[in-house]
Protein backbone atom coordinates (compact mmCIF):
# COMPACT_ATOMS: atom_id res chain seq x y z
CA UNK A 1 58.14 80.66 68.57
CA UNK A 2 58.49 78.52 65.55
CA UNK A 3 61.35 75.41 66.23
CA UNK A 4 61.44 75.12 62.85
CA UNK A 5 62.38 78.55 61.26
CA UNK A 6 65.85 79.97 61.46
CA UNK A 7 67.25 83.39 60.25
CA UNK A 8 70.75 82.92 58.32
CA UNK A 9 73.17 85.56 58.37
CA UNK A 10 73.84 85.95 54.61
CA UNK A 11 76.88 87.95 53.78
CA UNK A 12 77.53 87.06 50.15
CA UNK A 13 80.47 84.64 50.66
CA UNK A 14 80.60 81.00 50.36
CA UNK A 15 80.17 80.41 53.86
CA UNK A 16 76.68 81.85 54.85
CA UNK A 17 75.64 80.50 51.15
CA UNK A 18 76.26 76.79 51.94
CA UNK A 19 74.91 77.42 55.28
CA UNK A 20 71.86 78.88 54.47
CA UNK A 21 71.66 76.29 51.47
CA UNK A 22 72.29 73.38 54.30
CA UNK A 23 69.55 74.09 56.64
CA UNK A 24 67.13 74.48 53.41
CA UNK A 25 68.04 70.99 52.33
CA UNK A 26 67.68 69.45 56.04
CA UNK A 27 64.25 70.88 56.17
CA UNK A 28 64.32 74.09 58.22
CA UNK A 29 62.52 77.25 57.43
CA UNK A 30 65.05 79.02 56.28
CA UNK A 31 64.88 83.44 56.00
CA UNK A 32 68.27 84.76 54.62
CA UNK A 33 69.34 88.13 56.44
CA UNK A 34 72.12 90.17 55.13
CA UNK A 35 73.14 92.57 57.31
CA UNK A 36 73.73 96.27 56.17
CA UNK A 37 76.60 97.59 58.81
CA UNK A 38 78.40 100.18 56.90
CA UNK A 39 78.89 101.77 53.65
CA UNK A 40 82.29 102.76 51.67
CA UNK A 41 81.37 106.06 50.93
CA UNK A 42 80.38 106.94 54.66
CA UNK A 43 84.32 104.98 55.89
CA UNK A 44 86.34 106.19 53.36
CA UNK A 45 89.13 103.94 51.84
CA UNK A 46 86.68 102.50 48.72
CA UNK A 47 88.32 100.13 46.71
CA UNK A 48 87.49 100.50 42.67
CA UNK A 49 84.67 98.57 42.76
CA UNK A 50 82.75 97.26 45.92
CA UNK A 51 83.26 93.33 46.82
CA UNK A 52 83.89 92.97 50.08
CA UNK A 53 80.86 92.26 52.73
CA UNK A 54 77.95 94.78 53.29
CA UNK A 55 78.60 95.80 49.60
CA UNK A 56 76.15 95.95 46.64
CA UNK A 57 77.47 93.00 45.24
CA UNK A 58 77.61 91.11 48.36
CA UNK A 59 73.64 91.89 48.64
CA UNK A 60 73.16 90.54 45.37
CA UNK A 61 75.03 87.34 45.69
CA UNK A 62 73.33 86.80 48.90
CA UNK A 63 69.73 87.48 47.20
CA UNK A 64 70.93 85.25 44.01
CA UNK A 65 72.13 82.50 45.95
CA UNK A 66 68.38 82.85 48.11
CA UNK A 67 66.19 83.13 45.21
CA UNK A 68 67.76 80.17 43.79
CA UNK A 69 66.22 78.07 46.99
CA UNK A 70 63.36 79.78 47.09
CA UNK A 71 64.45 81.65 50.52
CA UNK A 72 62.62 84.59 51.41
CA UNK A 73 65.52 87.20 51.57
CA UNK A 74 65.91 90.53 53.60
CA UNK A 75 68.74 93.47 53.53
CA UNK A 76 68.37 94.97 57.15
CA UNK A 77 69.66 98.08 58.33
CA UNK A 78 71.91 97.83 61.54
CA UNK A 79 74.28 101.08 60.54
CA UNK A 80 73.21 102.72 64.17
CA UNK A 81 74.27 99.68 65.78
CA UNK A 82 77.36 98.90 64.61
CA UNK A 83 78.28 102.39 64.83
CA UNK A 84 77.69 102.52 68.00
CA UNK A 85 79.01 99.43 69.03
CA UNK A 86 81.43 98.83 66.68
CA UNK A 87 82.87 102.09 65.20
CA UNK A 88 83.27 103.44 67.94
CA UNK A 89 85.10 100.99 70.19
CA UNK A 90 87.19 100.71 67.57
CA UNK A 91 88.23 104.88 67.30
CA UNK A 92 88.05 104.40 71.14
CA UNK A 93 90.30 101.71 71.53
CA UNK A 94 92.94 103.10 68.95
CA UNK A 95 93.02 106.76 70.73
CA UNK A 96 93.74 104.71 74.26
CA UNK A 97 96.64 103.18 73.01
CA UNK A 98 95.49 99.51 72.33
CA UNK A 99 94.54 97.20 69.30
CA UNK A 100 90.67 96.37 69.11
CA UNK A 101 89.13 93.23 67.45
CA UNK A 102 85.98 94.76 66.25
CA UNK A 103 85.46 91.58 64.36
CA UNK A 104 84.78 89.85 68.31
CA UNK A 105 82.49 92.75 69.05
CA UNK A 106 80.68 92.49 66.27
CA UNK A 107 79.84 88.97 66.45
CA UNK A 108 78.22 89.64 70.20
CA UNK A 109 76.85 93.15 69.50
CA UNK A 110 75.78 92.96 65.94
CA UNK A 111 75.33 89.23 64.61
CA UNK A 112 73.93 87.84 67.29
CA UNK A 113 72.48 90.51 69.62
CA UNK A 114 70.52 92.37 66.55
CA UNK A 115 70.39 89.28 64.88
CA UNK A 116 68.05 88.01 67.97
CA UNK A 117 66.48 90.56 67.80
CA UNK A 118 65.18 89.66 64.17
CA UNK A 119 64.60 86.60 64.68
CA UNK A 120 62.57 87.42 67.61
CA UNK A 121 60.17 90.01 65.12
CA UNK A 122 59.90 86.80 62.78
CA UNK A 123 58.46 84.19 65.01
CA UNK A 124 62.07 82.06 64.29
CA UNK A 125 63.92 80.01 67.05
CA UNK A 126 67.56 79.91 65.94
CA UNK A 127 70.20 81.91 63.98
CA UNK A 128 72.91 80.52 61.86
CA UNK A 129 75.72 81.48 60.46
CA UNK A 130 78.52 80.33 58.05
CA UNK A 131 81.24 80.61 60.99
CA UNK A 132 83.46 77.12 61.16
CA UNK A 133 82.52 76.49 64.93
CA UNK A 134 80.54 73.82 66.67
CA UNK A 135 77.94 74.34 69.16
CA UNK A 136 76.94 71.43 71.99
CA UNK A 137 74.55 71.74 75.01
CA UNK A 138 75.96 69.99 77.98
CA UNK A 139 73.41 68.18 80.33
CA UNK A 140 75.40 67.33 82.25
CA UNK A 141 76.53 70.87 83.20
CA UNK A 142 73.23 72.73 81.86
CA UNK A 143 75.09 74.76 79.64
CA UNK A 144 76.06 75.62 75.67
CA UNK A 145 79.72 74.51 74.56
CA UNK A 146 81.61 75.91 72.15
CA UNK A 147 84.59 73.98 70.22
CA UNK A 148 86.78 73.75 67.39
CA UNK A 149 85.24 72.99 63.81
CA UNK A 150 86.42 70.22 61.65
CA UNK A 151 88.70 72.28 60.17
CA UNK A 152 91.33 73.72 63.01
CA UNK A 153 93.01 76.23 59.81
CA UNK A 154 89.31 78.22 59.90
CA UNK A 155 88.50 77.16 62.97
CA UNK A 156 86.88 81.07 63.88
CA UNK A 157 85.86 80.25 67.57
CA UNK A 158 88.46 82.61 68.83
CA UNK A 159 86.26 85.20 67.37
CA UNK A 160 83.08 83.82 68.98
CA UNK A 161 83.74 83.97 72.80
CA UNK A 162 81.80 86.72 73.59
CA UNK A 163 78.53 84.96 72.71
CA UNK A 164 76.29 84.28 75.75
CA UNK A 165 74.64 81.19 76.71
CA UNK A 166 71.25 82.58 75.81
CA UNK A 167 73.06 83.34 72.05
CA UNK A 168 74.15 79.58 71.96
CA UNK A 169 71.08 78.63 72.78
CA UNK A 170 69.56 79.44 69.59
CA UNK A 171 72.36 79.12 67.26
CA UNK A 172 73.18 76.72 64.38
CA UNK A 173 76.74 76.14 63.19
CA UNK A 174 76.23 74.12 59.60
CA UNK A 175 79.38 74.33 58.61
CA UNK A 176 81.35 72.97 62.36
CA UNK A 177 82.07 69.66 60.69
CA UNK A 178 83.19 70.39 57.26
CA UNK A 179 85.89 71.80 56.05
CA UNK A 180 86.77 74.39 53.67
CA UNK A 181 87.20 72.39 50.64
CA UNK A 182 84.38 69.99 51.26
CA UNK A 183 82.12 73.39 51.83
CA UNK A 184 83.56 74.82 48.16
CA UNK A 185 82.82 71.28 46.65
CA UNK A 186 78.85 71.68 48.23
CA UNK A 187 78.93 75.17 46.98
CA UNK A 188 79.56 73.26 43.55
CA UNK A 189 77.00 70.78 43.88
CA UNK A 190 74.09 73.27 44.88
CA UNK A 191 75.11 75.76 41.70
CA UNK A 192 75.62 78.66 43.92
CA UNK A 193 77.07 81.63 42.38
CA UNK A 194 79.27 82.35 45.16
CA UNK A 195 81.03 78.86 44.89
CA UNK A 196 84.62 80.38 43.77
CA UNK A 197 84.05 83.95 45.62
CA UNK A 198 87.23 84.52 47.26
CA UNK A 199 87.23 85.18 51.34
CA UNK A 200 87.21 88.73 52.70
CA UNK A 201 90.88 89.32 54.58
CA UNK A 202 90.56 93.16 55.71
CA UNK A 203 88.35 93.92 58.22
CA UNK A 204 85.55 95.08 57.11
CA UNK A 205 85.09 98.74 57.75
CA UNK A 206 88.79 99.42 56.89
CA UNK A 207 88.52 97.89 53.09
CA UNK A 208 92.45 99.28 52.25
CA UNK A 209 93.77 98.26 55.77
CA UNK A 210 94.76 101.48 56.38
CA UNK A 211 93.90 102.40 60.22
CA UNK A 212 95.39 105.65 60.46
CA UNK A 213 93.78 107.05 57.28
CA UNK A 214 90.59 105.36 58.45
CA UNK A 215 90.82 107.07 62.06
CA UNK A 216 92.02 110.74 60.74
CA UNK A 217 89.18 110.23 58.01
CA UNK A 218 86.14 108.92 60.55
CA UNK A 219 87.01 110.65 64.10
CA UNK A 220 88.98 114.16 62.71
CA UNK A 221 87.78 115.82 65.35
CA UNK A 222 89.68 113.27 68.33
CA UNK A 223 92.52 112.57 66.12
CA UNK A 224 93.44 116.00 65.18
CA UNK A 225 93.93 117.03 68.96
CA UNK A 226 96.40 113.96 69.35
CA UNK A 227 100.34 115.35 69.82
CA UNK A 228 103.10 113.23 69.07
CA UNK A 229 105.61 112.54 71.98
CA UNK A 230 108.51 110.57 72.77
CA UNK A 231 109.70 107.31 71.18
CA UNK A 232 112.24 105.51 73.99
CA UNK A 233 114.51 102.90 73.28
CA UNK A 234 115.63 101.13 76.71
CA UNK A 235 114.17 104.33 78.19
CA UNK A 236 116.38 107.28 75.93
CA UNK A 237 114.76 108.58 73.67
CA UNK A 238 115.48 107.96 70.43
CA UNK A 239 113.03 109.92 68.02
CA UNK A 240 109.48 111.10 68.01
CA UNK A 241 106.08 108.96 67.46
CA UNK A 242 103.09 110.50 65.38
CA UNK A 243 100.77 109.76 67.92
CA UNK A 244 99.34 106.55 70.05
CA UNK A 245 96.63 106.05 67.76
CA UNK A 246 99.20 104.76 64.70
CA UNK A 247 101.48 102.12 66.92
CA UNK A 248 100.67 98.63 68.09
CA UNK A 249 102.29 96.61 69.87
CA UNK A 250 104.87 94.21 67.94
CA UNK A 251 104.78 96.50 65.04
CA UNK A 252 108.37 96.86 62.87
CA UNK A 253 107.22 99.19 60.20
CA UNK A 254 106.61 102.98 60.13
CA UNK A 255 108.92 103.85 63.75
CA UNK A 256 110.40 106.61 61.67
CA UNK A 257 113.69 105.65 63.39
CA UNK A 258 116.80 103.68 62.64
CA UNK A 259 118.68 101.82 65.14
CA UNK A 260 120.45 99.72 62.75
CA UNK A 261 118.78 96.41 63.69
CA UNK A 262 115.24 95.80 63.72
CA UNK A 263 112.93 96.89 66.46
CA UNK A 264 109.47 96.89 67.67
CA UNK A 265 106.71 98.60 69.83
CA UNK A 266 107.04 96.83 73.07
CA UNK A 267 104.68 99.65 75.17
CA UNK A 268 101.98 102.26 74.85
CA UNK A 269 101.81 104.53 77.35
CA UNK A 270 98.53 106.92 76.55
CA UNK A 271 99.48 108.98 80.39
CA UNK A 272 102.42 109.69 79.41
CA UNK A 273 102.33 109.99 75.78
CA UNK A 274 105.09 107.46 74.98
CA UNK A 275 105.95 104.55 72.46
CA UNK A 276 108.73 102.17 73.60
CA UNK A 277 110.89 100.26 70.78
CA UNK A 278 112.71 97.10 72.30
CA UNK A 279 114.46 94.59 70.49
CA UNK A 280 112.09 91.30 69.18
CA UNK A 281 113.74 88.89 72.27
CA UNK A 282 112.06 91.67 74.55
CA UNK A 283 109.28 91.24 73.33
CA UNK A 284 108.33 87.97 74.95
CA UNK A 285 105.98 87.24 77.86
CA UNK A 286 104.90 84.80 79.70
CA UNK A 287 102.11 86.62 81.66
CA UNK A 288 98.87 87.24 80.13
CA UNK A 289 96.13 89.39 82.15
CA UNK A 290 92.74 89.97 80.19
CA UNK A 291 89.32 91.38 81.96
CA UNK A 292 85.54 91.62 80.54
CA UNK A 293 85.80 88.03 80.91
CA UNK A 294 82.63 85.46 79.53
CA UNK A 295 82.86 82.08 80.24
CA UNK A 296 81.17 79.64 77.82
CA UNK A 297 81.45 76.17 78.05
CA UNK A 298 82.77 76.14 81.70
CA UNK A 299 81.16 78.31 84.16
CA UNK A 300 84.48 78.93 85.80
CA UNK A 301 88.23 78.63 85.82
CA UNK A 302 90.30 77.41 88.83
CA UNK A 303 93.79 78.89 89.65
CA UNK A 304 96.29 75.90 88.47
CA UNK A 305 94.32 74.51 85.71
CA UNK A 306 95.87 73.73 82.81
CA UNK A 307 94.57 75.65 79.92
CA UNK A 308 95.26 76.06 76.37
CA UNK A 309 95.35 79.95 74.95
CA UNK A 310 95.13 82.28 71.97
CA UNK A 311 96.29 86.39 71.94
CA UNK A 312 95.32 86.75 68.32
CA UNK A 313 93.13 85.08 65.61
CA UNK A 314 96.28 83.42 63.86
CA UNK A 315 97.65 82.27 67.10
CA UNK A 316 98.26 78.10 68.16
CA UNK A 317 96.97 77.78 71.27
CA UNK A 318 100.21 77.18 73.42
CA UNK A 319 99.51 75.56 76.89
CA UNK A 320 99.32 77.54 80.05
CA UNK A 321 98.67 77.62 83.53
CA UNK A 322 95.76 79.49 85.22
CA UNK A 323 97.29 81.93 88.47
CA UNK A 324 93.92 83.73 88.65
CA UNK A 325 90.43 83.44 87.71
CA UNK A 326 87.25 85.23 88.81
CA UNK A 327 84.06 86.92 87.60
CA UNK A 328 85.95 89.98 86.09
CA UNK A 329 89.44 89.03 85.53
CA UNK A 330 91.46 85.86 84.21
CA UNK A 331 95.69 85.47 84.56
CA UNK A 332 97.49 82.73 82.72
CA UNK A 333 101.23 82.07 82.69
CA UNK A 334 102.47 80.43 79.43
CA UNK A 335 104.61 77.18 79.29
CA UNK A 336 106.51 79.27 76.86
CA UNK A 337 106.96 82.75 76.21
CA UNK A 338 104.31 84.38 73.66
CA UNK A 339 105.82 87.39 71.60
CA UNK A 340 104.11 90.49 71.31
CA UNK A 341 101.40 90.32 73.80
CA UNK A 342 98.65 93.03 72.57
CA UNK A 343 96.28 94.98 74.86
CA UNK A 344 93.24 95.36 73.17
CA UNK A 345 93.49 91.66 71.54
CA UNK A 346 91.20 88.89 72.82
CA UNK A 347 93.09 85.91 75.47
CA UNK A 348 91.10 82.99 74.77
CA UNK A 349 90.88 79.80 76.55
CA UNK A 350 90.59 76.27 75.52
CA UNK A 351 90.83 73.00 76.84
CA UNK A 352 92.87 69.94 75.72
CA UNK A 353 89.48 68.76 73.86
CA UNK A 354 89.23 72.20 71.78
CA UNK A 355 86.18 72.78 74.44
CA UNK A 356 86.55 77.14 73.99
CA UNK A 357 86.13 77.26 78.28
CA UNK A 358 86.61 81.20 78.19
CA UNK A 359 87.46 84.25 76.90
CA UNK A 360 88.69 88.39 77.28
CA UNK A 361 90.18 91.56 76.53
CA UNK A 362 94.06 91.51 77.21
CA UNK A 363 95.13 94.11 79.63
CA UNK A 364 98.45 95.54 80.16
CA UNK A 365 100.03 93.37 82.20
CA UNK A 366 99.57 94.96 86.00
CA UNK A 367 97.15 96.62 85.09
């Protein structure tokens, strides 16, 4: 295997451009990959013109932004993959009543499990891409640390916790100690087309951010066998939902009822085909419960550790205390309530040092 060669995840942003541009200028054998996952035609939703990642243009920039370092460049297929893996969690998740981050699977299934894969078929050690994380190996412990980038506002670790120790292993994170500004200013300095490319906000498979068109459009055949039930307020009911699929926990908008004050989904109950509204104040817990569990820079957590956690990508990590912690399963109590707590949503774990320790799918809460 050549130490020298590494296979950069080129998406057509500024990111993956300085990145790959980087590890060119520090000597590396640098192969840009850009990753074909999807298609706008085949998931419906197509903006006027294509610009978000996976898109024509994206392709080009990535192949301009290459060719201007003289990087071999390759488009690879992975549309079976990320269908499976992705797409359908996703339409899986939705239909069972809770809120998937496919952007978390993604990154384990997709950019780094295929992405090995690659690298593997061209003789190259490592894989790199433009995420604002920082990777360590720990001697000490024998094993790969994660931890906050330079930059805490794009700090994207809480994205990256599913990645395994052998995936650390062989990763490079150019971009852990810069920050965004400093990256647009190298962008700049190396010419690169992309230098004043906006960043992508929707996910990327749902281009208008519209999940229930996307999930009546992609999976017709599960959706259209979905019956709406009852919406309960404090356990009356109060009106009728349009289906589990199209609520989320915390959301305000689109109940199709009016109490007169605002209120929220508190509960999703796919057994019994309910949606409970509660006022925001009810919407507080302190108990978090999350399962698939990967531990990464720690190989274990032990009940009454102080920890510091994330339920969603925008979250501060708020301190907490661990009650339970094994192989399968991690519980945390907050120091202070956390609103909205969303199954389907990633708990991650850090320590005071921004070390990421572990990470997992939130459950509902006695489960």
């Amino acid at each position: 295997m050549n130490e020298n060669r590494v296979i950069v995840a080129m998406s057509g942003g500024v990111d993956s451009s300085v990145a790959a541009a980087l590890l060119h200028k520090q000597g590396y054998d640098v192969i840009g990959i850009t990753m074909k996952t999807w298609g706008f035609m085949e998931v419906g939703g197509a903006p006027k013109h294509e610009s978000g990642c996976c898109s024509l243009d994206a392709i080009f920039d990535a192949k301009n932004v290459a060719t201007s370092f003289g990087i071999p460049h390759y488009t690879v297929d992975f549309t079976k993959a990320f269908e499976e893996a992705v797409i359908e969690n996703f339409v899986d998740e939705y239909v069972n009543g809770r809120t998937p981050n496919p952007c978390v699977v993604c990154n384990r299934k997709i950019k780094w499990e295929e992405l090995l894969k690659k690298a593997d078929d061209l003789d190259a050690k490592y894989v790199a891409t433009g995420h604002y994380a920082v990777v360590e190996k720990n001697n000490t412990m024998d094993r790969y640390s994660l931890k906050y980038s330079t930059d805490q506002r794009k700090d994207q670790t809480y994205a990256l916790w599913g990645l395994t120790q052998e995936s650390l292993r062989r990763t490079l994170f150019p971009l852990g100690g810069y920050t965004k500004e400093e990256v647009r200013n190298l962008a700049a300095e190396f010419g690169l087309k992309t230098a004043n490319k906006p960043d992508s906000q929707e996910i990327c498979f749902v281009a208008d951010d519209n999940y229930e068109r996307f999930l009546k459009e992609r999976a017709p055949d599960i959706v259209g066998k979905i019956k709406g039930g009852d919406l309960l307020y404090h356990g009356e009911k109060v009106g009728e939902h349009r289906g589990i699929p199209f609520y989320t926990v915390g959301q305000r908008k689109g109940l199709g009822v009016t109490l007169g004050k605002p209120v929220y989904v508190k509960n999703i109950d796919p057994e019994a085909n309910t949606v409970e509204i509660a006022d925001k104040q009810e919407l507080l817990e302190s108990i978090c419960i999350a399962n698939d569990i990967n531990y990464v820079s720690r190989s274990d957590l032990k009940a009454g550790e102080i920890v510091f956690g994330k339920i969603r990508y925008s979250d501060r990590a708020a301190k907490a205390v661990v009650l339970e912690s094994n192989a399968d399963l991690i519980k945390i109590k907050f120091e202070e309530p956390k609103n909205a707590v969303t199954p389907g949503q990633s708990m991650v774990l850090y320590d005071e040092q921004g070390y990421l320790l572990a990470g997992g799918i939130i459950q509902k809460n006695g489960f």
